[in-house]
Protein backbone atom coordinates (compact mmCIF):
# COMPACT_ATOMS: atom_id res chain seq x y z
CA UNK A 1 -85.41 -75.48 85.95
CA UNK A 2 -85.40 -73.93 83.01
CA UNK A 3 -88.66 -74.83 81.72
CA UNK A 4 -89.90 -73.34 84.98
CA UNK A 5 -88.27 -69.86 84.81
CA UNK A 6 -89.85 -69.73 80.67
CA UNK A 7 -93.29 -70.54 82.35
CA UNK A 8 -93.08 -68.11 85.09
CA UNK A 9 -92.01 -65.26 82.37
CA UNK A 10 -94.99 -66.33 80.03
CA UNK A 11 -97.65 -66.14 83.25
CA UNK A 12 -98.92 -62.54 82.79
CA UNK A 13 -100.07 -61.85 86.58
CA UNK A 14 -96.12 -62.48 87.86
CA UNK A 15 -93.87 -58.88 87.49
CA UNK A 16 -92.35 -58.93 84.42
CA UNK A 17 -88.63 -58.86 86.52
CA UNK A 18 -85.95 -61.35 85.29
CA UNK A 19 -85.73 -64.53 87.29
CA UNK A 20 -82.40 -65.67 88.72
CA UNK A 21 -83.34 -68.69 90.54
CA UNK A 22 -80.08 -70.27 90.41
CA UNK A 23 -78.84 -67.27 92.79
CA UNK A 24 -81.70 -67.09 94.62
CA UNK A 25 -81.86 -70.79 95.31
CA UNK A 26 -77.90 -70.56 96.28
CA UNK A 27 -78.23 -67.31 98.38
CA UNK A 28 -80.99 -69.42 100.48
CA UNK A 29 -78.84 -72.18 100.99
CA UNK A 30 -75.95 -70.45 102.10
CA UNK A 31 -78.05 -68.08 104.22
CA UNK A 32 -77.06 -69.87 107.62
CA UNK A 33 -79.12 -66.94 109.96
CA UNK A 34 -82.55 -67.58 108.60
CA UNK A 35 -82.47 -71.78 108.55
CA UNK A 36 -86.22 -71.96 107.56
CA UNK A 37 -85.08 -72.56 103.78
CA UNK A 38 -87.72 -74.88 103.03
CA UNK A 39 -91.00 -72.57 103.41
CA UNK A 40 -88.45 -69.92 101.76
CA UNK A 41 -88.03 -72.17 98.45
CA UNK A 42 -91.80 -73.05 98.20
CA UNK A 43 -91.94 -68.97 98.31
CA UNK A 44 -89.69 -68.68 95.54
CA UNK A 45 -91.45 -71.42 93.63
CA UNK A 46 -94.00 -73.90 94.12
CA UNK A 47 -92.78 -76.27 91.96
CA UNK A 48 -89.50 -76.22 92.86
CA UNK A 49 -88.94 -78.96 95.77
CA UNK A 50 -91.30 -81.23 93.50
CA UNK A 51 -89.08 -80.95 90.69
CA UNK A 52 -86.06 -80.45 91.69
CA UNK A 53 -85.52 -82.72 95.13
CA UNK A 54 -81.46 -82.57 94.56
CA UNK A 55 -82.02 -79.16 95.80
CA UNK A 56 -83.29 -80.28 99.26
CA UNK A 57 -80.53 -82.70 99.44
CA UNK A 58 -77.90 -80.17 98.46
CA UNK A 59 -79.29 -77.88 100.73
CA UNK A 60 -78.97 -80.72 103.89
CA UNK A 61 -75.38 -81.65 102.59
CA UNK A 62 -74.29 -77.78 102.99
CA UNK A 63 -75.57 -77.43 106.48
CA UNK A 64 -73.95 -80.76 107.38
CA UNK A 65 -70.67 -79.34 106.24
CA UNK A 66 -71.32 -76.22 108.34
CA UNK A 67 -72.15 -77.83 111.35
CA UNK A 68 -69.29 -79.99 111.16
CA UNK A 69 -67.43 -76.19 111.85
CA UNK A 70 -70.05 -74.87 113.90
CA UNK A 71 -69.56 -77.59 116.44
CA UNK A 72 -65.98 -78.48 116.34
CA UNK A 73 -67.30 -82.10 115.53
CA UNK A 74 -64.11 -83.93 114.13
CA UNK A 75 -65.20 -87.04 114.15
CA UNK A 76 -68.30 -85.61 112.87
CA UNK A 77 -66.12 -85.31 109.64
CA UNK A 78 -65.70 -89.23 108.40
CA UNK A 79 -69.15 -89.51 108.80
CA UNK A 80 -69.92 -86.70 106.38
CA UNK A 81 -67.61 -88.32 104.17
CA UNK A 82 -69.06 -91.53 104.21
CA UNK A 83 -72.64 -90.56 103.48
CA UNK A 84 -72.19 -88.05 100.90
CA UNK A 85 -69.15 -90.04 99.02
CA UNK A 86 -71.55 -92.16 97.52
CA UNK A 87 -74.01 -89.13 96.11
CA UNK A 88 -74.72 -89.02 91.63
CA UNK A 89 -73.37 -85.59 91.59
CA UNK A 90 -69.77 -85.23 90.22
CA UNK A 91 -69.30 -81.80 91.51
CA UNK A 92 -69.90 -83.51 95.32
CA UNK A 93 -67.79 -86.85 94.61
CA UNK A 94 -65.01 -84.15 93.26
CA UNK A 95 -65.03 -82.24 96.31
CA UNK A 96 -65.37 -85.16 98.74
CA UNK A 97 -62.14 -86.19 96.64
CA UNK A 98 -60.65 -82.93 97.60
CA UNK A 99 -61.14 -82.92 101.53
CA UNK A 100 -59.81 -86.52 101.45
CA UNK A 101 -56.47 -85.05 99.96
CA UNK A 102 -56.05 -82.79 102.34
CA UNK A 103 -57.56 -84.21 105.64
CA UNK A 104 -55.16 -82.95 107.84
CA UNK A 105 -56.09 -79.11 106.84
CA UNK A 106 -59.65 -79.55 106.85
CA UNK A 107 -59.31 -81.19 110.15
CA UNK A 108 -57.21 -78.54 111.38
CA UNK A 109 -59.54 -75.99 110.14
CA UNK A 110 -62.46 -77.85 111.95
CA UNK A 111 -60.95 -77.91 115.25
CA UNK A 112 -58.86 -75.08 115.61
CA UNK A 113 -60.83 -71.50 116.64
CA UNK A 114 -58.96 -69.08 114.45
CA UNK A 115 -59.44 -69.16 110.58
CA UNK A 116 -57.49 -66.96 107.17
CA UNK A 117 -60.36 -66.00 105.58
CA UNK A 118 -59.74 -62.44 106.22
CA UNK A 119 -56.14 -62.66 104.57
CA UNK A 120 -57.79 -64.98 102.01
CA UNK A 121 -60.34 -62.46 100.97
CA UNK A 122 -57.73 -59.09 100.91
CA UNK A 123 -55.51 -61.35 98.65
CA UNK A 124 -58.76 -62.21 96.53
CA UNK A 125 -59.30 -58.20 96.18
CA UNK A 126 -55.20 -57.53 95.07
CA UNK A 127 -55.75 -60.44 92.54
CA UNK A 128 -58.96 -58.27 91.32
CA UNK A 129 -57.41 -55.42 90.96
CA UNK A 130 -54.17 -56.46 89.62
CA UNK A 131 -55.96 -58.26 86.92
CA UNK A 132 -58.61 -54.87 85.96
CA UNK A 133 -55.48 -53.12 85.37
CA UNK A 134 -53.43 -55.28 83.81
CA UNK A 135 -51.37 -53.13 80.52
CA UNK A 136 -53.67 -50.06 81.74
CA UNK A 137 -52.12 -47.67 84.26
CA UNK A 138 -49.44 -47.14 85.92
CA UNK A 139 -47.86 -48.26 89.21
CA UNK A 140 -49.48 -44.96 91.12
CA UNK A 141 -52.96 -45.62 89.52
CA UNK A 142 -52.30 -49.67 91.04
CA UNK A 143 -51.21 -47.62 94.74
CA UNK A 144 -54.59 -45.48 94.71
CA UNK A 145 -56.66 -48.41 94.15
CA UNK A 146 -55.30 -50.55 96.34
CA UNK A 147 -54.97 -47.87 99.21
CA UNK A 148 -58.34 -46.36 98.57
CA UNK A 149 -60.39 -49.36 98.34
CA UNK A 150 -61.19 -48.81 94.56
């Protein structure tokens, strides 16, 4: 990938802006409104698919794992787990390891209609600011920011 990005910054016709095809490739497959990511990462690079096929294969695994969600498909779950256990990358084997320690929440997280994520994400934004301010300011600096939405 890298050898791409150098030859796309060498090529004097493309603009001069830095590449960040790791985000952009990620952003596209966790774009779950516009599902047409295949024409969208020949757009980004012609070489990429070609190269790079994990990236289609990631990208299949992901909506899998969403559609297992979307469609309340429980059972749809073991099946997941059974073709993607087997896959060369250790980042998938270690989360596959992961759901299968905690199979009851994921399952309970698949089939029930109401979710944390909300809480999750305020408590993710405390954390943030707690740790910006940490030996900085005061307790009624740490009030305004939390209050005020920093």
């Amino acid at each position: 990938m890298n050898k791409m990005i150098a030859e796309e910054r060498k090529n004097k016709n493309v603009n001069t802006e830095r590449l960040h095809l790791r985000q952009k490739i990620l952003k596209i497959i966790w774009d779950f409104k516009n599902m047409d990511h295949q024409s969208r990462f020949e757009k980004l690079h012609h070489q990429l698919l070609g190269t790079y096929p994990e990236v289609s294969k990631l990208d299949e695994l992901v909506s899998a794992f969403r559609d297992l969600f979307r469609n309340k498909d429980l059972d749809g779950l073991k099946e997941w787990i059974n073709e993607y256990e087997n896959s060369r990358s250790s980042f998938i084997q270690s989360f596959i390891r992961g759901i299968k320690k905690d199979q009851e929440a994921v399952s309970s997280s698949i089939k029930e209609p109401w979710s944390n994520g909300i809480v999750e994400g305020h408590v993710n934004r405390l954390k943030t600011i707690k740790r910006m301010m940490y030996g900085r300011a005061g307790f009624q600096v740490l009030k305004n920011r939390v209050l005020y939405q920093w």
